[in-house]
N, C-alpha and C. Protein backbone atom coordinates (compact mmCIF):
# COMPACT_ATOMS: atom_id res chain seq x y z
N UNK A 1 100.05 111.62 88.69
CA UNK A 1 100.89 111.03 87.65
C UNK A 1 101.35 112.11 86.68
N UNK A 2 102.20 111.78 85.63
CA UNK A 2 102.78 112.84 85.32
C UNK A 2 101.91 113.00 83.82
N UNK A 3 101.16 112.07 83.58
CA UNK A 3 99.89 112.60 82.73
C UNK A 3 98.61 113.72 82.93
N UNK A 4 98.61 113.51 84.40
CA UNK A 4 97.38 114.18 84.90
C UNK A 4 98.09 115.98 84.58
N UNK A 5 99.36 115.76 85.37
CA UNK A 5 100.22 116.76 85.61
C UNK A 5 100.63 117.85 84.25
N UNK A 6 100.96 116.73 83.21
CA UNK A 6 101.02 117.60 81.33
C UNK A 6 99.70 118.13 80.83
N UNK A 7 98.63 117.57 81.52
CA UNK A 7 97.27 118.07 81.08
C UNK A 7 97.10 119.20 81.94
N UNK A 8 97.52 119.57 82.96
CA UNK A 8 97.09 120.52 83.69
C UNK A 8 98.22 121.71 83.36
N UNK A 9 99.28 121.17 82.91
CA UNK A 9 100.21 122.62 82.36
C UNK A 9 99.82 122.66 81.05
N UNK A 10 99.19 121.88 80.11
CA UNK A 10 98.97 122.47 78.75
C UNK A 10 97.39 123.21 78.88
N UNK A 11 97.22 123.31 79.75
CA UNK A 11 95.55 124.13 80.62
C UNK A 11 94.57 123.47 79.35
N UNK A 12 94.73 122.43 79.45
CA UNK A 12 92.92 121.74 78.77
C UNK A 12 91.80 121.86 79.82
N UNK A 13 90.84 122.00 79.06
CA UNK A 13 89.72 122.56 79.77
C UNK A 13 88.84 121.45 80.14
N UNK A 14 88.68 120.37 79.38
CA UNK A 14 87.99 118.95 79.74
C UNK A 14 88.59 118.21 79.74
N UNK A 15 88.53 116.87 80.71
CA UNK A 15 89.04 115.32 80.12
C UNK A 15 87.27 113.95 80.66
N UNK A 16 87.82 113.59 79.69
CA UNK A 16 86.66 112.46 79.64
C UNK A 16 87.62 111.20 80.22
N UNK A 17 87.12 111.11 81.29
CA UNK A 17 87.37 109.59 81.93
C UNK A 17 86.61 108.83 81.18
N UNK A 18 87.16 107.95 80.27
CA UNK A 18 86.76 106.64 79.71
C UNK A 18 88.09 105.09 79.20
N UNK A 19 87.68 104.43 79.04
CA UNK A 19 88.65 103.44 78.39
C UNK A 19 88.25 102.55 77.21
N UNK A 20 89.14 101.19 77.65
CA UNK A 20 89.28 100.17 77.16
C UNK A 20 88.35 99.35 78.59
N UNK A 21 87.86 99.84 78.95
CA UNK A 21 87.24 98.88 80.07
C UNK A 21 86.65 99.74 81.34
N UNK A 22 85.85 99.56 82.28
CA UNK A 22 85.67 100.61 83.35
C UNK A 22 86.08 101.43 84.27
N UNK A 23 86.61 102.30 84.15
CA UNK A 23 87.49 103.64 84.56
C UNK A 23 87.39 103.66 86.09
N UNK A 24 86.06 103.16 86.27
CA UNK A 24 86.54 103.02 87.89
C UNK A 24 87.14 102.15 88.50
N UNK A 25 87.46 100.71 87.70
CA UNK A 25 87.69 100.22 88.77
C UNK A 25 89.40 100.29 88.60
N UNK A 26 89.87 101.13 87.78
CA UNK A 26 91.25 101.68 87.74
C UNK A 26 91.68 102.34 89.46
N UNK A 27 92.76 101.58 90.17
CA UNK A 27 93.30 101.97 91.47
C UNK A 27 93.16 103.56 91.11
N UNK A 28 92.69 104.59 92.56
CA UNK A 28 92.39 105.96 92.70
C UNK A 28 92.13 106.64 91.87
N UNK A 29 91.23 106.45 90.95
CA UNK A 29 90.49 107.34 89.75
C UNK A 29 90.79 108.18 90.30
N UNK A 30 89.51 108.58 91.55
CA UNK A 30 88.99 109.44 92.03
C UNK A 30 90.16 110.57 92.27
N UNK A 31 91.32 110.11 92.64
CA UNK A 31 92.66 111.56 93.14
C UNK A 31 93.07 111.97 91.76
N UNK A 32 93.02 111.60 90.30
CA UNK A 32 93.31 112.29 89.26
C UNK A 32 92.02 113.17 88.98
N UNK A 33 90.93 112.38 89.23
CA UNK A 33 89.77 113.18 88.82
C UNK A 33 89.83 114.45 89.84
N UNK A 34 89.71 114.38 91.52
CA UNK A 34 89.98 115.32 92.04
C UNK A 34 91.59 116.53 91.85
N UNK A 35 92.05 115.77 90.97
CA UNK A 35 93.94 117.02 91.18
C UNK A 35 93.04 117.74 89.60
N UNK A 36 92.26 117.34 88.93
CA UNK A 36 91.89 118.01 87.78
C UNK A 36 91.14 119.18 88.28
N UNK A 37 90.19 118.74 88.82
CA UNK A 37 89.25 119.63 89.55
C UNK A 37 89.47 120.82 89.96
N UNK A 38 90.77 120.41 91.17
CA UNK A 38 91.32 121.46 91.55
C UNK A 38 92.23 122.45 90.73
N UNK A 39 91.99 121.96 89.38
CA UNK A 39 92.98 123.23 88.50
C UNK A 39 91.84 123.60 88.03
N UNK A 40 90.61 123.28 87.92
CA UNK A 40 89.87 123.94 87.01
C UNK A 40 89.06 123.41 86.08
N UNK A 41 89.32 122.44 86.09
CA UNK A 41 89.61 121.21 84.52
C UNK A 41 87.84 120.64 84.85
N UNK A 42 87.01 120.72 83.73
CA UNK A 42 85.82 119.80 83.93
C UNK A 42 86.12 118.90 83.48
N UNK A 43 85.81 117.57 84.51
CA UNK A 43 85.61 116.00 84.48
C UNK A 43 84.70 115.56 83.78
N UNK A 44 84.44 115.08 82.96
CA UNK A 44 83.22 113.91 82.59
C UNK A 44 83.92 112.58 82.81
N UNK A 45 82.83 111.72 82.68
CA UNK A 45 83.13 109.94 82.81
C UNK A 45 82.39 109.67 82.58
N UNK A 46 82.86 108.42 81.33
CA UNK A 46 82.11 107.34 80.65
C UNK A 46 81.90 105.67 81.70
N UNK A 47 81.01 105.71 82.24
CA UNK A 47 81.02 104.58 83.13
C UNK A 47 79.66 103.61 83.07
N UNK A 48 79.92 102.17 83.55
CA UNK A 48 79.01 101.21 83.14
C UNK A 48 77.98 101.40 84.42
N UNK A 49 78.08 102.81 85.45
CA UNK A 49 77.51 102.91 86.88
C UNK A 49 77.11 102.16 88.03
N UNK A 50 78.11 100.80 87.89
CA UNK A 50 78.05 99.58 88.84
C UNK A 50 78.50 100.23 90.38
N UNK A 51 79.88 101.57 90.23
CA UNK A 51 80.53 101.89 91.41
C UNK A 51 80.70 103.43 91.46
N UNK A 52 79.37 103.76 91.46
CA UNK A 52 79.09 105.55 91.29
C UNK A 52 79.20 105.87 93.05
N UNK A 53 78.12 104.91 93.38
CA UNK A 53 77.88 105.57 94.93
C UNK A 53 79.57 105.38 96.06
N UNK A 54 80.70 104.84 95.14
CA UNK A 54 81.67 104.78 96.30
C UNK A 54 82.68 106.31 96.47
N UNK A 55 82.34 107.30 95.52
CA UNK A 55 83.08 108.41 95.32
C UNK A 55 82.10 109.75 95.50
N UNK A 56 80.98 109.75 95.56
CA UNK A 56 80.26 110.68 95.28
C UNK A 56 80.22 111.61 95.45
N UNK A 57 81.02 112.67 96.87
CA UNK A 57 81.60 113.84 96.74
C UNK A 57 82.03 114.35 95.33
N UNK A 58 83.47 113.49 94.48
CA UNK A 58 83.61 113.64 93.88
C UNK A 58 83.33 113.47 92.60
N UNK A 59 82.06 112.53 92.55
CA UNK A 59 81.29 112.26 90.54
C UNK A 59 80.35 113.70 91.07
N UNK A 60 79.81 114.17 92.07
CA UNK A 60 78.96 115.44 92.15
C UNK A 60 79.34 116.56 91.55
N UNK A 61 80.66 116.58 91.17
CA UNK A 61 81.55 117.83 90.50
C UNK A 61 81.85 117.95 89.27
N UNK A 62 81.57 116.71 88.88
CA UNK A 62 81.75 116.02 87.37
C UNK A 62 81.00 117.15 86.60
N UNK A 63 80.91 117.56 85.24
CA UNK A 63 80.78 118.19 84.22
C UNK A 63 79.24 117.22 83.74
N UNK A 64 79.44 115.87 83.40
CA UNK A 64 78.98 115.03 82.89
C UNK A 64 78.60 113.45 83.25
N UNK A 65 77.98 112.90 83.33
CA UNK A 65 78.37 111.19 83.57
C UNK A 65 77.53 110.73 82.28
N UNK A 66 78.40 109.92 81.49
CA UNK A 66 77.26 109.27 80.98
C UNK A 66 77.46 107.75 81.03
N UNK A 67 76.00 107.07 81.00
CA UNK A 67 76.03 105.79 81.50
C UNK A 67 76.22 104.82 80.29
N UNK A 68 76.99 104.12 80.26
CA UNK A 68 76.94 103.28 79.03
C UNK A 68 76.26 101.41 79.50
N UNK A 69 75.58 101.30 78.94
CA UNK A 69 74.71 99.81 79.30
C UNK A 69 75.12 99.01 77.95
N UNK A 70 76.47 97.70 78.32
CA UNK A 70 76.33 97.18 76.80
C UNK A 70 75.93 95.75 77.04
N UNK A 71 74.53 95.98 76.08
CA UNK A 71 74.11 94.48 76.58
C UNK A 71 72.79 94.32 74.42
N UNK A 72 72.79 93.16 74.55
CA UNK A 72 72.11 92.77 73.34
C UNK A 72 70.56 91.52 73.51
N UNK A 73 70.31 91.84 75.34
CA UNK A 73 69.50 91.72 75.81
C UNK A 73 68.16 92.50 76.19
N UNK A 74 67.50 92.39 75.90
CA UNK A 74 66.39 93.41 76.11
C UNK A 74 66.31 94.14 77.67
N UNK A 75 65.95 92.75 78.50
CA UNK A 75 65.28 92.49 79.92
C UNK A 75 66.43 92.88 80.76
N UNK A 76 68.37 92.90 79.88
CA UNK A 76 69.28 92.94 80.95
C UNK A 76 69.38 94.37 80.77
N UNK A 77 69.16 94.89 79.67
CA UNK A 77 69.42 96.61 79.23
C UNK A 77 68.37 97.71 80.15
N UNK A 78 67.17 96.94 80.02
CA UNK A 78 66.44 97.89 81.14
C UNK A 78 66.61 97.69 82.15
C-alpha cells in the first residue's frame, strides 16, 4: 500500500502494528509486515495473541510482540 511504501522512503526505523482493534485479523498483515522487513524496518505488534501461530515465519522477525489481555476478570486474565 502506498502507506507501507511512504514509510519505507521516509527510512523510519520502527513501526508498531497496533490499532483500534486486532491487527491481525486486518486482510494480509503479514505482506506489510514482511515488505517492512525487507527494507530493514523493525516490526513490533500489539496483539490480543488469539492468531500468532498462523504467520510465524514472520512474528519470528518481529523486534517485539507484546500481548495485550483486556479483561476485568480475574480467572479470564490468567
Amino acid at each position: 500500500t502506498q502507506l507501507i511504501d511512504d514509510l519505507i522512503a521516509l527510512k523510519v526505523k520502527a513501526v508498531y502494528l497496533s490499532g483500534g482493534g486486532e491487527p491481525t485479523l486486518y486482510p494480509r498483515w503479514w505482506c506489510f509486515a514482511e515488505k517492512l522487513l525487507l527494507n530493514n524496518i523493525d516490526v513490533a505488534l500489539v496483539t490480543n495473541g488469539v492468531l500468532l501461530d498462523e504467520h510465524l515465519e514472520t512474528i519470528r522477525s518481529f523486534n517485539y510482540i507484546d500481548i495485550s489481555v483486556y479483561s476485568t476478570d480475574k480467572n479470564e486474565y490468567e
